[in-house]
Protein backbone atom coordinates (compact mmCIF):
# COMPACT_ATOMS: atom_id res chain seq x y z
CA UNK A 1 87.08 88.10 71.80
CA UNK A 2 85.05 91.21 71.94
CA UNK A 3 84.94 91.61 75.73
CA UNK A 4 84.41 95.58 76.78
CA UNK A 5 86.86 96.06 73.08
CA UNK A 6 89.65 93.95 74.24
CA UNK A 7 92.34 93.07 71.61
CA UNK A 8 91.77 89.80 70.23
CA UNK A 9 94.76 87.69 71.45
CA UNK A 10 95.90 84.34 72.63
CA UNK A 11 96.07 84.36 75.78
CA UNK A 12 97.87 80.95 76.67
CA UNK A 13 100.35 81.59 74.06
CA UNK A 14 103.07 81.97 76.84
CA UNK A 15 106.04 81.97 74.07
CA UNK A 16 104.56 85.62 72.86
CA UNK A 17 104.84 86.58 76.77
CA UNK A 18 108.21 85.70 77.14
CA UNK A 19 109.40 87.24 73.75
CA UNK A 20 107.98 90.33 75.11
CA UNK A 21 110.28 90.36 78.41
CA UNK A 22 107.27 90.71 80.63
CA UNK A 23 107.57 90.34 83.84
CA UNK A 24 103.66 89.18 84.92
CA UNK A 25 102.41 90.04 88.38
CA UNK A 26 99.48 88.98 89.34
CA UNK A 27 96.75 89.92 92.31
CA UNK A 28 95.52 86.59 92.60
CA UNK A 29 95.77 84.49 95.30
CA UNK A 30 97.22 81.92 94.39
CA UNK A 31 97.10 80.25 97.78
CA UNK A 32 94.91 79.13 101.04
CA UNK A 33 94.80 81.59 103.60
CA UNK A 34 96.60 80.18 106.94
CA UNK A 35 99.96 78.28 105.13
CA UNK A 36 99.61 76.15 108.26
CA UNK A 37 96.61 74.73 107.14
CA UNK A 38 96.42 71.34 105.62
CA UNK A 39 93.89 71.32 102.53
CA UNK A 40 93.01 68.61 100.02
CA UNK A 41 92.54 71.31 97.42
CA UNK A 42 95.25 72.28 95.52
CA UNK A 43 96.07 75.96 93.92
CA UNK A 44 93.29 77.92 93.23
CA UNK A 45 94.79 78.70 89.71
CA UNK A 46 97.57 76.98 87.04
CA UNK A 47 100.52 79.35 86.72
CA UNK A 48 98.80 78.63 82.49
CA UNK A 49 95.92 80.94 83.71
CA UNK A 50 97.59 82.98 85.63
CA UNK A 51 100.17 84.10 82.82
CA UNK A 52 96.89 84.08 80.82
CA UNK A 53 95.08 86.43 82.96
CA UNK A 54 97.90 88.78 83.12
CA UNK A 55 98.64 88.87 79.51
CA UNK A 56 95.13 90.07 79.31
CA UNK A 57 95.64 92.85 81.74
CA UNK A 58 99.16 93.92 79.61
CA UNK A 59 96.91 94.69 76.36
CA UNK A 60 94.12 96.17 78.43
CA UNK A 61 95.45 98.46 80.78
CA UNK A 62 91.76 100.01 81.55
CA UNK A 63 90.97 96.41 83.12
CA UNK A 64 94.03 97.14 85.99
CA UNK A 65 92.42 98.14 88.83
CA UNK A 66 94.29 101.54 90.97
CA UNK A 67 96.89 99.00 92.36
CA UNK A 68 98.56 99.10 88.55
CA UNK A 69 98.72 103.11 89.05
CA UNK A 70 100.22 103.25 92.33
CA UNK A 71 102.34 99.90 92.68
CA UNK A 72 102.88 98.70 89.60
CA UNK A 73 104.89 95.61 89.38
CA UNK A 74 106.91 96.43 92.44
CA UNK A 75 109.23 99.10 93.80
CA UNK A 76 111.97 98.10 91.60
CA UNK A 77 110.14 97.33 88.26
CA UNK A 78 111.69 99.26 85.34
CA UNK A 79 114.59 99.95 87.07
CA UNK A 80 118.33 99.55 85.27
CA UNK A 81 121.20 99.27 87.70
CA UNK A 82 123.67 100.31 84.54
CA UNK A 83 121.66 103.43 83.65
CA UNK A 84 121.50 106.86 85.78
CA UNK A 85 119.22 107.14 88.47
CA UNK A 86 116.92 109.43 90.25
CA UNK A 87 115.61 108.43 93.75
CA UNK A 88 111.89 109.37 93.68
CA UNK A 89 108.95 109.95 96.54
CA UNK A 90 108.17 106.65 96.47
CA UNK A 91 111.47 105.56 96.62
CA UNK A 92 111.66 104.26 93.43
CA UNK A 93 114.72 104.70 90.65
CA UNK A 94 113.59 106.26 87.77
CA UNK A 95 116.45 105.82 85.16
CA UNK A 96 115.80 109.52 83.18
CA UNK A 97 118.27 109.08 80.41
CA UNK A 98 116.15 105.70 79.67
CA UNK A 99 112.88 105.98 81.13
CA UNK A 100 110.58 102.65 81.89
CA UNK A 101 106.76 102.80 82.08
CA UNK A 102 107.06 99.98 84.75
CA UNK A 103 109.26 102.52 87.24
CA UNK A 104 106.42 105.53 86.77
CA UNK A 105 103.56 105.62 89.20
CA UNK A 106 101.04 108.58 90.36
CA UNK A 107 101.72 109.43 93.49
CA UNK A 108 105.38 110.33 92.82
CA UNK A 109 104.18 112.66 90.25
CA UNK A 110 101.55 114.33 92.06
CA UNK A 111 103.93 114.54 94.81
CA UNK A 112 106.87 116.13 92.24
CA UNK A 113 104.07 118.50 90.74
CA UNK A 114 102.93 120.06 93.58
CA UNK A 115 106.27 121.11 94.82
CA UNK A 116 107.48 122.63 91.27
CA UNK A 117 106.74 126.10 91.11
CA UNK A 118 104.97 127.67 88.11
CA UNK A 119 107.12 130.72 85.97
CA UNK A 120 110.48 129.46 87.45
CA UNK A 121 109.12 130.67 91.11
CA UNK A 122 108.35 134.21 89.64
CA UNK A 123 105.07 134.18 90.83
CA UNK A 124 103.54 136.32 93.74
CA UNK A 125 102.74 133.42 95.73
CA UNK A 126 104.25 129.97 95.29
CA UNK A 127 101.52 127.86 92.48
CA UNK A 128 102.62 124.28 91.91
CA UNK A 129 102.08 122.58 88.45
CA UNK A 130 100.21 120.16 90.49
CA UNK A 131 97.62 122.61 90.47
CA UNK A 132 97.90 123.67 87.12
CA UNK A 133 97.18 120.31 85.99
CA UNK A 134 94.10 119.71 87.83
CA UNK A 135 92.91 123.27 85.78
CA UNK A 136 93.86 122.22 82.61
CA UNK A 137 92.32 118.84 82.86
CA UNK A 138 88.83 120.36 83.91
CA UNK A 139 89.08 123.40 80.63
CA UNK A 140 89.98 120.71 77.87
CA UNK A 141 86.91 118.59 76.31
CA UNK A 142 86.55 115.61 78.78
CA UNK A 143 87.88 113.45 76.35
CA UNK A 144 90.97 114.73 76.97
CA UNK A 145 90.80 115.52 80.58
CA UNK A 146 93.40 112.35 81.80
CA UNK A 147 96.08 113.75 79.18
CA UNK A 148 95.28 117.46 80.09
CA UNK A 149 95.78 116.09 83.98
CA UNK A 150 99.04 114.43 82.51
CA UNK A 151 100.77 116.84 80.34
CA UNK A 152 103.27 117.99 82.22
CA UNK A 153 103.94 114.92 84.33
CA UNK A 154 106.93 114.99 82.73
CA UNK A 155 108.43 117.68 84.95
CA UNK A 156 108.21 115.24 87.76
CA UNK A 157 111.67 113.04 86.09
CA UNK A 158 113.27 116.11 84.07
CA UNK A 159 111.85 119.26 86.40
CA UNK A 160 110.71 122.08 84.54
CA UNK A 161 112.43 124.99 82.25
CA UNK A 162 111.46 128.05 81.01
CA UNK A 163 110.13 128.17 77.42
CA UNK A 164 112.31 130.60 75.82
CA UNK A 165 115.02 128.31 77.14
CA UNK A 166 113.86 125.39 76.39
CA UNK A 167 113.21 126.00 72.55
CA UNK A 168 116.74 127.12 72.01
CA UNK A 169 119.09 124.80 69.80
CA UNK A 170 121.31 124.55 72.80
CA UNK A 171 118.53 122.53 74.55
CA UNK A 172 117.62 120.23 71.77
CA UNK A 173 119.08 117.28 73.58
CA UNK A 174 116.50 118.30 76.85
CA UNK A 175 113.64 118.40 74.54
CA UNK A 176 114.62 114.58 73.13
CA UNK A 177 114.78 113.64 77.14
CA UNK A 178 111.46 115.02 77.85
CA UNK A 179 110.13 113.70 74.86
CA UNK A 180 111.31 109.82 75.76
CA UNK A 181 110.07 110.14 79.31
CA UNK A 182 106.54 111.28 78.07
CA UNK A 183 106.26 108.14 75.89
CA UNK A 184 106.54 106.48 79.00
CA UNK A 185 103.85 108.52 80.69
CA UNK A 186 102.03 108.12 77.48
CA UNK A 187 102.25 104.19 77.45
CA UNK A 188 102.01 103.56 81.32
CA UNK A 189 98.72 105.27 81.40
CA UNK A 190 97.55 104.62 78.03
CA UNK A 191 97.32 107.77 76.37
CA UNK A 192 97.42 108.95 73.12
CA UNK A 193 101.27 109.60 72.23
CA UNK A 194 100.15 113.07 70.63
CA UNK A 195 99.23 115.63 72.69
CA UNK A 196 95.71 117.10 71.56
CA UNK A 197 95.45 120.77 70.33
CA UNK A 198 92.75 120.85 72.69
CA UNK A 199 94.94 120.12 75.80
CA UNK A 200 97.48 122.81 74.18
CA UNK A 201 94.76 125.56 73.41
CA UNK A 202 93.45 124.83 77.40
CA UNK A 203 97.20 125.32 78.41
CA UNK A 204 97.97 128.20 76.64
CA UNK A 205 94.57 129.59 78.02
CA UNK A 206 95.08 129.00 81.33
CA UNK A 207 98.43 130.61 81.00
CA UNK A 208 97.08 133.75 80.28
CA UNK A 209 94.94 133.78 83.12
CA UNK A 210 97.80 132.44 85.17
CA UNK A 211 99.90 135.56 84.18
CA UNK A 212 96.88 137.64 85.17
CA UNK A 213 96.61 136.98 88.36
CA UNK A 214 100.03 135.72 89.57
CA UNK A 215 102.19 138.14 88.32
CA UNK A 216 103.14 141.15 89.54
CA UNK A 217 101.77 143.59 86.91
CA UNK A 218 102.27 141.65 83.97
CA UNK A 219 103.75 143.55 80.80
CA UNK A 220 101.39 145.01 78.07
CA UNK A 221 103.49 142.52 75.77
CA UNK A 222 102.32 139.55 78.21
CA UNK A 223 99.83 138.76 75.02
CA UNK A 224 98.98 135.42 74.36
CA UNK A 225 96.21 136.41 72.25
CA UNK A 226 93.95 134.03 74.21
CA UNK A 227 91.25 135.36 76.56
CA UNK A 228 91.76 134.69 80.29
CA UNK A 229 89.20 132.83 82.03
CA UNK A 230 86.54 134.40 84.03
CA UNK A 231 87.14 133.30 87.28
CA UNK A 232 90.47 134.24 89.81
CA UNK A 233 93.09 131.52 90.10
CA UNK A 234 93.90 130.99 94.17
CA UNK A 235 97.15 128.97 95.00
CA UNK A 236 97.06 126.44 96.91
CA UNK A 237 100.21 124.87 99.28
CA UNK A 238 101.62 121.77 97.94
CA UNK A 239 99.99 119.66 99.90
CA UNK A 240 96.43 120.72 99.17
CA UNK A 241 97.90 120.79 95.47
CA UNK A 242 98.57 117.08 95.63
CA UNK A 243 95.56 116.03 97.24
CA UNK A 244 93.11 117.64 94.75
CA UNK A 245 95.60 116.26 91.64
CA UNK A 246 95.39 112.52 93.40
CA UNK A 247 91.91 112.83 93.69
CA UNK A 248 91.15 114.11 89.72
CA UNK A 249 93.16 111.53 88.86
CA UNK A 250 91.02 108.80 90.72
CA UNK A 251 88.07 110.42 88.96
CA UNK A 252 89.50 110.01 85.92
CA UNK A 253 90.24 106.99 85.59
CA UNK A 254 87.09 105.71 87.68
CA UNK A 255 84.78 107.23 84.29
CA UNK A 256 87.80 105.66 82.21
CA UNK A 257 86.89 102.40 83.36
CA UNK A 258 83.14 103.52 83.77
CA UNK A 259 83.15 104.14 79.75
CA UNK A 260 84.87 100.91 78.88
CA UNK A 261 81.71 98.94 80.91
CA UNK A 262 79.42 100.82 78.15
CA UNK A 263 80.77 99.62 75.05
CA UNK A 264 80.09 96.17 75.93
């Protein structure tokens, strides 16, 4: 099966589903529209197809439409009642300590973004990461623009720390959290599990030019030995922060899908 480069699998092998623990959930409609109506016809699909549609959509996440991104497979996907929970926007339980891909959806990181100030709130105005991403994802080669969007999403489970505190020893078992919970970023939107030096060179840029102009005075040894970008950063409030980082990320993954269509 070569169908827009889909993974060649079999997809009525419903043993391989259930070795997999997935828990299918499907969008079709599976019945008439008025239950009180008598029909002759019976279910528009066998729960065969259906399991085979949906194993289809678990290899090809490109083929999900937005509902996969926003709802998932229900408010309480992912979730483990045994593990440590946060309570998130959407009030979901995200378990942090043992992230699931199924319990992560967009809008509770866009939301979690744009209300996490940048440099540990030393800034002269308050500038969400929200924002931040949106930057990054438009200076890094558009190939890389959903994980430049992405990077951080992180903060949204684990919030965010300084980097000389972060890299210290003491921290190591933070850096192993973070580093679980952006697998799970990774595999829920199907990125690449290693962040492009790309995405870190646009980061590291846009830093610079961050500590330009929302700093007070930044120190001569502020040198990232990167040049700033040409153009003033203005913060926005956190809601304008998460509207423009929900919006890039609609783009995104529209020309995601868009670009799958060509290869076909």
């Amino acid at each position: 099966m070569n169908f827009f480069d889909i993974k060649s699998i079999d997809l009525f092998d419903t043993k391989s589903c259930k070795d997999e623990n997935v828990s299918f959930n499907t969008r079709i409609d599976n019945s008439v529209p008025d239950p009180n109506c008598v029909t002759e016809f019976g279910p528009i699909a066998t729960e065969e197809e259906i399991n085979a549609i949906n194993k289809l959509y678990l290899y090809n996440q490109t083929l999900r439409g937005d509902d996969y991104y926003y709802n998932g497979e229900g408010i309480d996907s992912g979730f483990n009642e045994d593990e440590a929970w946060i309570q998130t926007y959407s009030g979901r339980r995200f378990n942090p300590l043992n992230p699931n891909y199924k319990a992560i959806v967009i809008q509770d990181i866009a939301h979690a973004l744009s209300n996490i100030c940048r440099f540990t709130g030393h800034c002269l105005n308050f500038y969400s990461v929200a924002q931040h991403c949106v930057l990054v994802s438009y200076i890094c080669n558009k190939e890389n623009s959903l994980m430049g969007l992405l990077h951080d999403a992180t903060e949204a489970y684990c919030q965010d720390l300084s980097s000389p505190i972060k890299r210290t020893p003491e921290l190591k078992s933070y850096r192993d959290l973070e580093a679980k919970i952006q697998l799970a970023v990774c595999k829920k939107f199907s990125l690449n599990e290693v962040e492009s030096p790309d995405v870190k060179n646009a980061d590291l840029v846009l830093l610079a030019t961050e500590a330009r102009d929302l700093l007070l005075n930044p120190r001569k040894d502020f040198d990232l030995k990167v040049k700033p970008l040409p153009f003033t950063i203005v913060p926005l409030p956190p809601a304008e922060a998460k509207k423009l980082f929900l919006e890039r990320f609609a783009e995104l993954i529209s020309e995601r899908k868009y670009d799958s269509r060509k290869k076909f």
